[in-house]
N, C-alpha and C. Protein backbone atom coordinates (compact mmCIF):
# COMPACT_ATOMS: atom_id res chain seq x y z
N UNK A 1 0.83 -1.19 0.00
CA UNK A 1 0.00 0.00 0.00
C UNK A 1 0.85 1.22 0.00
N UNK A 2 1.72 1.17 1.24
CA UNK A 2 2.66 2.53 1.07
C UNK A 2 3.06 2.23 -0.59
N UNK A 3 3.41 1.31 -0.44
CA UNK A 3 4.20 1.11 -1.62
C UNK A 3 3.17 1.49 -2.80
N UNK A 4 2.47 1.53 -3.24
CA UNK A 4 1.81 2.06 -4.04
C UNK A 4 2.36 3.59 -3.30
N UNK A 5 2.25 4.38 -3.14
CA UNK A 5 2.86 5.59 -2.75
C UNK A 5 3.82 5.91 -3.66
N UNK A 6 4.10 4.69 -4.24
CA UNK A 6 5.31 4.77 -5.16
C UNK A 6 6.93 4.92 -4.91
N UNK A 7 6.73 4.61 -3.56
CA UNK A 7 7.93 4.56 -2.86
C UNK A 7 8.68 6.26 -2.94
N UNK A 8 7.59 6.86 -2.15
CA UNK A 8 7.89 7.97 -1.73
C UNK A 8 9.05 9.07 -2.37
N UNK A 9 8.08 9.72 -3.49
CA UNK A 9 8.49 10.49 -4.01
C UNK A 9 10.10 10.22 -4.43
N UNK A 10 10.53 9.49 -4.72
CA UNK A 10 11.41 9.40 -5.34
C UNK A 10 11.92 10.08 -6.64
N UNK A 11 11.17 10.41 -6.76
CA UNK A 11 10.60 11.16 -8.25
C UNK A 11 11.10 12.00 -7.82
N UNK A 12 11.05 12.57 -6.97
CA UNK A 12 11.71 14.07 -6.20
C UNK A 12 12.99 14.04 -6.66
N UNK A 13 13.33 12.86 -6.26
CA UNK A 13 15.20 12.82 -6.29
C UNK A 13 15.61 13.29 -8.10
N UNK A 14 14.47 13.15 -9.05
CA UNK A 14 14.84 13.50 -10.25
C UNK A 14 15.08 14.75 -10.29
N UNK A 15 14.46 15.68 -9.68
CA UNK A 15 14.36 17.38 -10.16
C UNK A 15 15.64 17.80 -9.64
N UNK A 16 16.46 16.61 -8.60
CA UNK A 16 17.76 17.50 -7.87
C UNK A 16 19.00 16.42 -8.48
N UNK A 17 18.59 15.55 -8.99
CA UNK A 17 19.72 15.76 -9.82
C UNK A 17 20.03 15.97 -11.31
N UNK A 18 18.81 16.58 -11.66
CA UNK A 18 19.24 16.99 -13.35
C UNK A 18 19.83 18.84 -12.54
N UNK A 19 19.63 19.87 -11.73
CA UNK A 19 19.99 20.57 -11.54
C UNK A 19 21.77 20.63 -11.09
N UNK A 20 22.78 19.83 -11.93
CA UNK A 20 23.64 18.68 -11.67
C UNK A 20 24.89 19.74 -11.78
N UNK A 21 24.84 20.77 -12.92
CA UNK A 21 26.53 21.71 -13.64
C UNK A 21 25.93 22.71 -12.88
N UNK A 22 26.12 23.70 -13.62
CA UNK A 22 27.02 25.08 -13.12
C UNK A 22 25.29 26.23 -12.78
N UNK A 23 25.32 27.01 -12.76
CA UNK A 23 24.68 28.36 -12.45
C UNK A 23 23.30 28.49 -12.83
N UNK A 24 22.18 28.12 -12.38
CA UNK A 24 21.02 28.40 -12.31
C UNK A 24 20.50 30.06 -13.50
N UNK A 25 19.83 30.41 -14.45
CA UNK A 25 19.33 30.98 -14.87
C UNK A 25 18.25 31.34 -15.51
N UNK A 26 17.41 32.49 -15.19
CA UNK A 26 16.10 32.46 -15.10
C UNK A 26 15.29 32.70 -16.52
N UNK A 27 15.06 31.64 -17.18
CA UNK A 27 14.30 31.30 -18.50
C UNK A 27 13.61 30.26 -18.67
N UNK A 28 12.49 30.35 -19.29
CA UNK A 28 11.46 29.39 -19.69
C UNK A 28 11.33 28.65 -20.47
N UNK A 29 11.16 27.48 -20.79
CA UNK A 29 11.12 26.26 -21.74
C UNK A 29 10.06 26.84 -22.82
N UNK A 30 10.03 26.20 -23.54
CA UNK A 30 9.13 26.20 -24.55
C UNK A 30 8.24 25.00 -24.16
N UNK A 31 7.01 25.34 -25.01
CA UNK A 31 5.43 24.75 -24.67
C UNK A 31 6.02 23.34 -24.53
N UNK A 32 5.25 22.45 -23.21
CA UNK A 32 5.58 21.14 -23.62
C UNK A 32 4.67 19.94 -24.15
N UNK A 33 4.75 18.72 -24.07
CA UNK A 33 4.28 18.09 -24.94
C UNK A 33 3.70 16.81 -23.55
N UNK A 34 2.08 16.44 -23.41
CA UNK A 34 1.60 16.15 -22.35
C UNK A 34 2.23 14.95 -22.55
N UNK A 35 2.80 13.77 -21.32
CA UNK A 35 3.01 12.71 -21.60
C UNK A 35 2.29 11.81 -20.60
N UNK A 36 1.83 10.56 -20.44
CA UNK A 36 1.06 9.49 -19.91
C UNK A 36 1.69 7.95 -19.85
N UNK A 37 2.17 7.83 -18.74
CA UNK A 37 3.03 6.69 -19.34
C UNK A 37 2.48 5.62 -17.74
N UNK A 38 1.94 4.35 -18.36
CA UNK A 38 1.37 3.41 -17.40
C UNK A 38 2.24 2.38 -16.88
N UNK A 39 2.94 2.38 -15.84
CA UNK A 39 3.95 1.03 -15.51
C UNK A 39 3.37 0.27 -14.50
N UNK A 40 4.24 -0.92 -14.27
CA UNK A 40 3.71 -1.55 -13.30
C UNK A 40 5.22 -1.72 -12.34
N UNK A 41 5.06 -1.97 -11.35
CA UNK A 41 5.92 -2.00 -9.80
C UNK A 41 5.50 -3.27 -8.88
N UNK A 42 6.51 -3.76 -8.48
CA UNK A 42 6.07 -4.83 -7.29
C UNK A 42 7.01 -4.14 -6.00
N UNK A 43 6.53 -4.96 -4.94
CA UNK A 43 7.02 -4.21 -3.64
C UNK A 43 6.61 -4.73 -2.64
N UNK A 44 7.64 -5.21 -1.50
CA UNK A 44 6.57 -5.49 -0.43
C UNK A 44 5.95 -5.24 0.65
N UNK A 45 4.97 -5.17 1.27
CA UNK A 45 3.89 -4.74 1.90
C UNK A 45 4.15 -5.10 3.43
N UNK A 46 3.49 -4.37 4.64
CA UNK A 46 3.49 -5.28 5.70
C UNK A 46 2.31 -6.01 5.64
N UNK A 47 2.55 -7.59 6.33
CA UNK A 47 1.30 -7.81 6.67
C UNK A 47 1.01 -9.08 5.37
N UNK A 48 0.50 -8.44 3.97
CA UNK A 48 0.65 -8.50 2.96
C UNK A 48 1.50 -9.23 1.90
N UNK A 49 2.75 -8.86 2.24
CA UNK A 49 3.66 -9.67 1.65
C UNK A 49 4.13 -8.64 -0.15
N UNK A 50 4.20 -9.36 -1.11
CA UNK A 50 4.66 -8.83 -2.15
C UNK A 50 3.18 -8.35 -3.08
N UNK A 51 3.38 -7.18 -3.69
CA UNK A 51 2.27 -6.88 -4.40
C UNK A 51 2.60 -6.05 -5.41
N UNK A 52 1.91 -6.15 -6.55
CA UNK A 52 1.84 -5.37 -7.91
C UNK A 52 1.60 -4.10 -7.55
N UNK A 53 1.65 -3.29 -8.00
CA UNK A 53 1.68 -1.22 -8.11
C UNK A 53 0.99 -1.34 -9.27
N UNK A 54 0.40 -0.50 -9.69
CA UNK A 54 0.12 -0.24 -11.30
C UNK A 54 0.01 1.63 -10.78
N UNK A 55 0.96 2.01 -11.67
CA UNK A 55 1.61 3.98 -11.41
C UNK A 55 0.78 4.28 -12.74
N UNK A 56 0.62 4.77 -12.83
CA UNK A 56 0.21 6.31 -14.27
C UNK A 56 1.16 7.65 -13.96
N UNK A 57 1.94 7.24 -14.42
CA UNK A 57 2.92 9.04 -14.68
C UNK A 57 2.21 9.92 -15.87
N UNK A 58 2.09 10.86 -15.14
CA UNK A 58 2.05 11.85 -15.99
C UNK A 58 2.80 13.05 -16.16
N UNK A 59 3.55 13.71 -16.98
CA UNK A 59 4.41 15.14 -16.73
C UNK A 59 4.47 15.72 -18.42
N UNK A 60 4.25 16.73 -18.01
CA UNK A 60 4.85 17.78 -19.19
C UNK A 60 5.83 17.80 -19.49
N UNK A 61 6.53 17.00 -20.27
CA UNK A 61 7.67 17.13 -20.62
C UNK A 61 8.03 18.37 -22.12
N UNK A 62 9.01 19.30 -21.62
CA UNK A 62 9.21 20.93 -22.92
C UNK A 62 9.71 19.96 -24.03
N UNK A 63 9.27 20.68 -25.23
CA UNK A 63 9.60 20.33 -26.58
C UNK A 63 11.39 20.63 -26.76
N UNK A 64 11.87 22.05 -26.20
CA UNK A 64 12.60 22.46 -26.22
C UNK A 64 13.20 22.97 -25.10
N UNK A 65 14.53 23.39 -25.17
CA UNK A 65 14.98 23.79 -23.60
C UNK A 65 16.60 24.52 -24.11
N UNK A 66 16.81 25.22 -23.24
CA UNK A 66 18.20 25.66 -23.27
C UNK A 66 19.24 25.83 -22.64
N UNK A 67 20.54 25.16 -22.58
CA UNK A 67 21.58 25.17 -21.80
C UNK A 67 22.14 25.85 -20.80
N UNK A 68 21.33 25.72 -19.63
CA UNK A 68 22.19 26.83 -18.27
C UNK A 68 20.90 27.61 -18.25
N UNK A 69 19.39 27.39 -18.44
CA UNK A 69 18.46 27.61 -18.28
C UNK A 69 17.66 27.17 -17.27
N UNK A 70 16.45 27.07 -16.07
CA UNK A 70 16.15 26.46 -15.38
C UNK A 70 14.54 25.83 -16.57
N UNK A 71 14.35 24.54 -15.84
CA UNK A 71 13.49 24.20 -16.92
C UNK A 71 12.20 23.48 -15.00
N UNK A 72 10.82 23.97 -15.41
CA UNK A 72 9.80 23.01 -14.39
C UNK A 72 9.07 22.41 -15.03
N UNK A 73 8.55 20.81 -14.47
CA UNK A 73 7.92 20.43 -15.14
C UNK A 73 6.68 19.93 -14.27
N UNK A 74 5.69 20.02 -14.23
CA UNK A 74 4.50 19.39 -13.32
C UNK A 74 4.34 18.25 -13.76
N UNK A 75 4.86 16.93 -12.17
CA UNK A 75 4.71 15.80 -12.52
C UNK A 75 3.53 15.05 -11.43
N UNK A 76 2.89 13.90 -11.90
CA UNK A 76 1.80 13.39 -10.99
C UNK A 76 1.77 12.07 -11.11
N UNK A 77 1.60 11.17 -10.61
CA UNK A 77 1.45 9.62 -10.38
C UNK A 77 0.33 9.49 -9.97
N UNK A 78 -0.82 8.70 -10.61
CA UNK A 78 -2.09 8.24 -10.00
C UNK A 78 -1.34 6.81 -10.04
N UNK A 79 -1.75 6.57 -8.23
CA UNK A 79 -0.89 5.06 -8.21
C UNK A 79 -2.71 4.16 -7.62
N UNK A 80 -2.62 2.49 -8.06
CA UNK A 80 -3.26 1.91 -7.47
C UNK A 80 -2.71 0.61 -7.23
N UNK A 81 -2.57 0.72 -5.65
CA UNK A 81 -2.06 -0.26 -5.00
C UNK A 81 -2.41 -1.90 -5.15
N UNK A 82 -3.81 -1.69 -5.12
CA UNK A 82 -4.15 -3.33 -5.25
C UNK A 82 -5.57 -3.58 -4.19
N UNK A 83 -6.09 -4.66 -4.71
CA UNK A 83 -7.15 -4.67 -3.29
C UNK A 83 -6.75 -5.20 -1.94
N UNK A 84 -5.55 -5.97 -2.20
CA UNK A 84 -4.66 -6.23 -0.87
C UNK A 84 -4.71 -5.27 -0.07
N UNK A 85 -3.91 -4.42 -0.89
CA UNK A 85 -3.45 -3.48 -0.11
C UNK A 85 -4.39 -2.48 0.83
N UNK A 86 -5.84 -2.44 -0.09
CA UNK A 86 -7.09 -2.00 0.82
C UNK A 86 -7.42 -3.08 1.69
N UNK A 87 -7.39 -4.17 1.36
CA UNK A 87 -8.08 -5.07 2.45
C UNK A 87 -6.79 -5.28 3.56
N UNK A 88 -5.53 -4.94 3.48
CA UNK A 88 -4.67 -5.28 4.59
C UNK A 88 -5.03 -3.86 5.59
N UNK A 89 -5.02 -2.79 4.69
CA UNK A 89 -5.05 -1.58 5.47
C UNK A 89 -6.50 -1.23 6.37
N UNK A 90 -8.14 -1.92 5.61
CA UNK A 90 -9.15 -1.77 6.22
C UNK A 90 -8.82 -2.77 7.53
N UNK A 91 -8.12 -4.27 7.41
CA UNK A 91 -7.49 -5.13 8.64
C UNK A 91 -7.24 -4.53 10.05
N UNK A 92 -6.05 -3.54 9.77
CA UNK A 92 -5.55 -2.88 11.07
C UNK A 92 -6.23 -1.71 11.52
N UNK A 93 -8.03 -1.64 11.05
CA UNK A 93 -8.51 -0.43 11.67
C UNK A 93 -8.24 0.83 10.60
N UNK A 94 -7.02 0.97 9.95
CA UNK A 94 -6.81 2.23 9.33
C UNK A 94 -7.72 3.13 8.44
N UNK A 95 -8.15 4.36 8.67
CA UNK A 95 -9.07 5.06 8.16
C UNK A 95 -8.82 5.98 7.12
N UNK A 96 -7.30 6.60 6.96
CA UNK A 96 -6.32 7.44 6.15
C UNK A 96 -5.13 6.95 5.82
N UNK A 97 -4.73 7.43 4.91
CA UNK A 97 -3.26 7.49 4.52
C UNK A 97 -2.39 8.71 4.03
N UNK A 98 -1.08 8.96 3.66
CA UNK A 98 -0.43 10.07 3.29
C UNK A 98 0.76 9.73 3.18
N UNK A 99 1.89 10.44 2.98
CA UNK A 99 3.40 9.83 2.89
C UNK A 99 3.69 11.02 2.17
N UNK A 100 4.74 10.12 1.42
CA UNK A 100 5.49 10.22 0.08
C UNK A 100 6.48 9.49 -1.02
N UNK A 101 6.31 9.68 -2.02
CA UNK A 101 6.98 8.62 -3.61
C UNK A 101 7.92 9.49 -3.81
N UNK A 102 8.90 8.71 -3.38
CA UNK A 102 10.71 8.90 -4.02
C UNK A 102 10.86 7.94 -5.11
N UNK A 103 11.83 9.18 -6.10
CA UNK A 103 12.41 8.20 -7.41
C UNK A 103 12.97 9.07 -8.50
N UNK A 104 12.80 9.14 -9.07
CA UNK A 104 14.27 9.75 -10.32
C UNK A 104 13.55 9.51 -11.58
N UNK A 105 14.61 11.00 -12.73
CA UNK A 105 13.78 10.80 -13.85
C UNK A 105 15.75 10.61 -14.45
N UNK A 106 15.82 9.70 -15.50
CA UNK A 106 17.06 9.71 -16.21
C UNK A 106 16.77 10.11 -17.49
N UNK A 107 17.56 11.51 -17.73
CA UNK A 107 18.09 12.38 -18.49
C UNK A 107 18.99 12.47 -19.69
N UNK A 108 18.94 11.35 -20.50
CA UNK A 108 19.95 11.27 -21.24
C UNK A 108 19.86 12.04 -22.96
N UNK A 109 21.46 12.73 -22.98
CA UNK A 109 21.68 13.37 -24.07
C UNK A 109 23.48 13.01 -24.42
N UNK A 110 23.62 13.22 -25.43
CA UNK A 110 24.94 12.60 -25.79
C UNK A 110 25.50 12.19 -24.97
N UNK A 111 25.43 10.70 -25.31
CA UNK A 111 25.83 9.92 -24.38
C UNK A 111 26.27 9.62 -22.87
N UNK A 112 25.57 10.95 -22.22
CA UNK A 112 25.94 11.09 -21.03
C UNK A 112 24.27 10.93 -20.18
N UNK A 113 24.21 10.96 -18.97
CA UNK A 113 22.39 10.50 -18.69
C UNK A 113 22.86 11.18 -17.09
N UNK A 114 21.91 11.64 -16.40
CA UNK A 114 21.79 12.69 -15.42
C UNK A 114 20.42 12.22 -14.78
N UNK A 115 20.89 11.79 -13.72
CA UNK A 115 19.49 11.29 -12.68
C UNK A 115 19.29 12.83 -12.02
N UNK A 116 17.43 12.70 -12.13
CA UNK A 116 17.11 13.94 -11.99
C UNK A 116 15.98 13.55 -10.53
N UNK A 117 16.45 14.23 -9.11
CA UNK A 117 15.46 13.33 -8.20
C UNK A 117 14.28 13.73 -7.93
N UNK A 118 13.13 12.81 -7.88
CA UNK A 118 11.77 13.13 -7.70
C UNK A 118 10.89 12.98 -6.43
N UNK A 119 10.48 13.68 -5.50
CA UNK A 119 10.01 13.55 -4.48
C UNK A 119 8.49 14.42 -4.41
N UNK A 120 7.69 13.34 -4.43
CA UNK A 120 5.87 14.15 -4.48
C UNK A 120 5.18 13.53 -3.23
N UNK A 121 4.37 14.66 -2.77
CA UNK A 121 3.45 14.25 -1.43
C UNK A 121 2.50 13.60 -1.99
N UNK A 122 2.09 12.68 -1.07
CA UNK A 122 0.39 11.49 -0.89
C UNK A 122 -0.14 12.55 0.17
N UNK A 123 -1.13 13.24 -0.47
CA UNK A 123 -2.47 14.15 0.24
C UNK A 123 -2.77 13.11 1.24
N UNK A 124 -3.16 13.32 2.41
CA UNK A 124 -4.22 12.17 2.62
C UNK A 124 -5.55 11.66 1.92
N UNK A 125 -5.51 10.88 2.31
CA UNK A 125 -6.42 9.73 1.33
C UNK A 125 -7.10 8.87 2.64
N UNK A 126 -8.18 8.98 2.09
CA UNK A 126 -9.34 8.21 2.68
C UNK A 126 -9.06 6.56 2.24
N UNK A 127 -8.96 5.38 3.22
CA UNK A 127 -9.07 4.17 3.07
C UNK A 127 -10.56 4.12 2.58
N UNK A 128 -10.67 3.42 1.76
CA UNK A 128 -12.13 3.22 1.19
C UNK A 128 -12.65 1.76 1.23
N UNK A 129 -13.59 1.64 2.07
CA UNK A 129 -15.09 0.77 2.11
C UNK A 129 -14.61 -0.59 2.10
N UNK A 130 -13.98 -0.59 0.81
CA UNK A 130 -14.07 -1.59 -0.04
C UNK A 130 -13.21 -1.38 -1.50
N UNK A 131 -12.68 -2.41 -1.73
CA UNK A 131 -11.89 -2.51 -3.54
C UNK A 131 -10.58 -1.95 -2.80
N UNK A 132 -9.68 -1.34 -4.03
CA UNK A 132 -8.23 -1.02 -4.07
C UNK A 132 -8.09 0.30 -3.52
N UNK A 133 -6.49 0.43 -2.71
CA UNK A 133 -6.24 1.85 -2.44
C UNK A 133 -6.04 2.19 -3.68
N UNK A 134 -6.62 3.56 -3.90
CA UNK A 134 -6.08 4.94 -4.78
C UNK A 134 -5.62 5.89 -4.39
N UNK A 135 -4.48 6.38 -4.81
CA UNK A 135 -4.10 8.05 -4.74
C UNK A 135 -3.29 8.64 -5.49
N UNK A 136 -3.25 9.75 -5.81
CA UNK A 136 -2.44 10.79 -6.65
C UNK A 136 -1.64 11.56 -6.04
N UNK A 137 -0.31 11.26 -5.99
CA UNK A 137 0.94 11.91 -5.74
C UNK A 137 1.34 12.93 -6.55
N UNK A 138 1.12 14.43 -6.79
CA UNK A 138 1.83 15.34 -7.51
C UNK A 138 2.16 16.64 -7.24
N UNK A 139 3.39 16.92 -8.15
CA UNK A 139 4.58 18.47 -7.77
C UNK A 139 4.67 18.96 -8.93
N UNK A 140 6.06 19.00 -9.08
CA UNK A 140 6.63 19.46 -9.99
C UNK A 140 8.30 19.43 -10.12
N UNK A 141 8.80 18.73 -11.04
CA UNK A 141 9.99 18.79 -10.75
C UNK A 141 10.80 20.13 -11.29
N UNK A 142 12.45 20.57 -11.13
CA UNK A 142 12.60 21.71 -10.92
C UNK A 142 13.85 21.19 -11.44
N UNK A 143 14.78 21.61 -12.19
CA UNK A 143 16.30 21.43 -13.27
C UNK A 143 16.74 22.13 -13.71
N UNK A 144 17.86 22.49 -13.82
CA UNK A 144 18.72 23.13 -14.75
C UNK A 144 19.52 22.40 -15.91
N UNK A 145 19.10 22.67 -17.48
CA UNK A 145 20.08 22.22 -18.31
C UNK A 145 21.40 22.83 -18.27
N UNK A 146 22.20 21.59 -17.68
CA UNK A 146 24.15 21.95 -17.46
C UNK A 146 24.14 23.40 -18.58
N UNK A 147 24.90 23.94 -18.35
CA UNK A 147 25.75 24.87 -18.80
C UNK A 147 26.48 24.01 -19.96
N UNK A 148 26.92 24.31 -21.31
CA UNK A 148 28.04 23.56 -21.99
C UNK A 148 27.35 22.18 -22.21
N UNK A 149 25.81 22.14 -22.08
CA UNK A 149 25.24 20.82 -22.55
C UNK A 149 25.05 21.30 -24.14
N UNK A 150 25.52 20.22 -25.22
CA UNK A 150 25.51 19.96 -26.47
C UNK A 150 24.09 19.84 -27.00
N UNK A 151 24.03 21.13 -28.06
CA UNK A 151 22.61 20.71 -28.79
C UNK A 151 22.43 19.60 -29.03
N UNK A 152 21.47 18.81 -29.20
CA UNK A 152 20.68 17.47 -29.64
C UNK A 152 19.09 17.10 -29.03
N UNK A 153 18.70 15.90 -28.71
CA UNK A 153 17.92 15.17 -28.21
C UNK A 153 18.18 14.66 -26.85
N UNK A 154 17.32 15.44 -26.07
CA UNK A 154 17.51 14.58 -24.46
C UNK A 154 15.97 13.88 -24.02
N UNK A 155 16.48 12.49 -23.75
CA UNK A 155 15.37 11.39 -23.54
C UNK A 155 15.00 11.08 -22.63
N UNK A 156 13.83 12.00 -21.48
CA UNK A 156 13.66 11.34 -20.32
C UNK A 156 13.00 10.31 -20.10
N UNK A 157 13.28 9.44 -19.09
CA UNK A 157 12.65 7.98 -18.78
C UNK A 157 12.57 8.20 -17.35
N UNK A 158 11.38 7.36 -16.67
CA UNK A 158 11.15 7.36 -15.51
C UNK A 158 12.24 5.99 -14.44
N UNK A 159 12.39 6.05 -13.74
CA UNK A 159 13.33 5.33 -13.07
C UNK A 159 13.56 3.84 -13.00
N UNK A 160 13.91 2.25 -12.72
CA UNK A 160 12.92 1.16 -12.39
C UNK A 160 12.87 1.42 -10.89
N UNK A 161 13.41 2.02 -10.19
CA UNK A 161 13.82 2.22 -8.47
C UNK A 161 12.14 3.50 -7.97
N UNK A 162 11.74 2.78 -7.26
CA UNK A 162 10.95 4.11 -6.62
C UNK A 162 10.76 3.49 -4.87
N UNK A 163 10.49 4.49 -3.78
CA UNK A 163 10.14 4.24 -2.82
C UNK A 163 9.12 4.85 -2.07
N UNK A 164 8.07 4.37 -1.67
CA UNK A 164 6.68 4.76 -0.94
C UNK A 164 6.53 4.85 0.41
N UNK A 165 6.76 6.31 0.83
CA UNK A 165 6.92 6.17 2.70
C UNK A 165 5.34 6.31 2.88
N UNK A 166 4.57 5.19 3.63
CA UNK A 166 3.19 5.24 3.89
C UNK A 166 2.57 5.90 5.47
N UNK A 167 1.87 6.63 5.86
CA UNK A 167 1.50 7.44 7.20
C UNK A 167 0.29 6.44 7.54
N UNK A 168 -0.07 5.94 8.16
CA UNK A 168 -1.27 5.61 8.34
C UNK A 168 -1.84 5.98 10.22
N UNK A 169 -3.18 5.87 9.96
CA UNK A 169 -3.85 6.31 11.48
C UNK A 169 -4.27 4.77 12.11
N UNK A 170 -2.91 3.76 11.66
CA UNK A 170 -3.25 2.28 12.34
C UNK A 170 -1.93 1.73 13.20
N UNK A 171 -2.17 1.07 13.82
CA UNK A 171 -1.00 0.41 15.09
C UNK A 171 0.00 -0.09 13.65
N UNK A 172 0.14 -0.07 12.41
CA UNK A 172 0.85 0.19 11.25
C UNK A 172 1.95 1.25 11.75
N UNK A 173 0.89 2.41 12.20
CA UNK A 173 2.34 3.50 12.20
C UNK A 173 2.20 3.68 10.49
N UNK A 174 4.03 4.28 10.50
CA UNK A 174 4.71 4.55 9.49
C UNK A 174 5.46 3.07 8.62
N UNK A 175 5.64 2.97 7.07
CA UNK A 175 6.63 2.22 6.88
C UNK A 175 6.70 2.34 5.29
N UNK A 176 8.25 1.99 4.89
CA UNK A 176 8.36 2.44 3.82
C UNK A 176 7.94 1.16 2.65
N UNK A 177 7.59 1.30 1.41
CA UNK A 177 7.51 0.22 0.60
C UNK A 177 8.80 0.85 -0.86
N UNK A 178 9.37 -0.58 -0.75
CA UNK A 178 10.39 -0.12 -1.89
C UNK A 178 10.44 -1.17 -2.80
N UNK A 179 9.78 -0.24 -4.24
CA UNK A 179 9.34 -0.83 -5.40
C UNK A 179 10.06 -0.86 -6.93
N UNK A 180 9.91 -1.75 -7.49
CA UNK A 180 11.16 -2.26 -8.51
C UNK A 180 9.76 -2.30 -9.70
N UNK A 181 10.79 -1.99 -10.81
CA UNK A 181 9.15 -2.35 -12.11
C UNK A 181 9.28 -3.79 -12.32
N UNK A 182 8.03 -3.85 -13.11
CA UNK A 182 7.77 -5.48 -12.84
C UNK A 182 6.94 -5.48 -13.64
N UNK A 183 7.39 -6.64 -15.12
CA UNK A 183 8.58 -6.87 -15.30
C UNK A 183 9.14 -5.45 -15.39
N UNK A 184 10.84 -5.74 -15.66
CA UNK A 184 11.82 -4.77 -15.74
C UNK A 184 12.19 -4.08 -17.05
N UNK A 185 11.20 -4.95 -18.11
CA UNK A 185 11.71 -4.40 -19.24
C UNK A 185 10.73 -3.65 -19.89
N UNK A 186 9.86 -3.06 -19.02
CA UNK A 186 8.97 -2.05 -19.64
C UNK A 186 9.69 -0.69 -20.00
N UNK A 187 8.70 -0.29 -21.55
CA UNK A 187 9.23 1.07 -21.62
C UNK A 187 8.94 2.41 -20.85
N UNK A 188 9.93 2.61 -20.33
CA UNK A 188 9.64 4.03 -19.25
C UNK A 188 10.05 5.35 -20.14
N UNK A 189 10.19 5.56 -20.83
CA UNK A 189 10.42 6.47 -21.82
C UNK A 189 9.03 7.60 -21.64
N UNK A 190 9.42 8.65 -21.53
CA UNK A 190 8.33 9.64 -21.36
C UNK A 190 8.24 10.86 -22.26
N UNK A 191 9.76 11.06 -22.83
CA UNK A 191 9.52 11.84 -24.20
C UNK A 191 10.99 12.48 -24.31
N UNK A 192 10.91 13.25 -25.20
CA UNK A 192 11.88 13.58 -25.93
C UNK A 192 11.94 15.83 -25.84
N UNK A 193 13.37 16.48 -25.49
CA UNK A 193 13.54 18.01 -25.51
C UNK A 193 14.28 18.55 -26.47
N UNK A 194 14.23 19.00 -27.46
CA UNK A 194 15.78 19.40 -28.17
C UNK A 194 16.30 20.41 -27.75
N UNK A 195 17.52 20.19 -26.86
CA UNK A 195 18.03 21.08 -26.25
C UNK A 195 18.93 22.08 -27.56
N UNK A 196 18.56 23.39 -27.39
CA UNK A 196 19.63 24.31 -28.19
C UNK A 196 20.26 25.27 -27.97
């Protein structure tokens, strides 16, 4: 369930490390291009044991961008945990949830790739009735294209690593779920910037 959280903003960890070379400067990307990308995650649970994630990323990724520029992008994860994960969490009494999904976006442009870190809050969320936890984790991540980065094509992809710190109002407490994609060879590819 945390783990659906997506293993706590990890995603965060993307926005701090594409902000990676030299000097922050204040300019705007060009329009970007909406992207939707559906993976799946396993992870394990307390209680529970191992369970499927199914994430929906979504982020604006800019068409274009420019070197030693700051670039934001508004990113969001609608994650659903599983009905486990509701029926372990309705188990211990729990009535809410909240946290946060850690994880990384990789950045690659001539031949070099730049983990960019991603960290988004879980609002609280109502445990529901019955069926699967749902919730939507979203920010915005925050980068600078290096200084002396080479015009071309830079290809972001979402991470296979994410981690879900879960809050709950049950003798649960706190605990983290740390989630791997599953399988591993899905495409995480989320789009394409021509940096100039």
């Amino acid at each position: 369930m945390t783990e659906t959280l997506v293993r706590k903003k990890r995603f965060r960890g993307i926005a701090t490390a594409v902000a990676l070379a030299g000097a922050l400067a204040v300019v705007s990307a060009a329009p970007a291009a909406a992207a939707e990308k559906t993976l799946t995650y396993k992870g394990g649970f307390p209680l529970i044991g191992d369970q499927q994630v199914t994430v929906v990323v979504n982020a604006d990724i800019p068409a274009t961008a420019t070197a030693g520029t700051p670039v934001s992008v508004p990113f969001s994860l609608d994650v659903d945990a599983g009905q486990a994960a509701g029926d372990g969490l309705r188990l211990v009494g729990a009535t809410k949830v909240s946290g946060t999904i850690t994880s990384k976006v990789n950045v690659a442009i001539a031949g070099q790739t730049v983990a960019i870190p991603i960290d988004l809050p879980i609002p609280e969320t109502p445990v529901p009735a019955e069926g699967s936890l749902k919730f939507t984790a979203q920010g915005q991540v925050d980068f600078t294209v290096p200084a002396g980065t080479p015009a071309g094509e830079a290809t972001s992809s979402v991470d296979a690593a994410a981690t879900t710190h879960v809050v709950t109002d049950s003798s649960l407490g706190e605990f983290d779920v740390a989630l791997a994609l599953d399988p591993p060879d899905q495409d995480a590819t989320l789009g394409t910037t021509t940096v100039g």
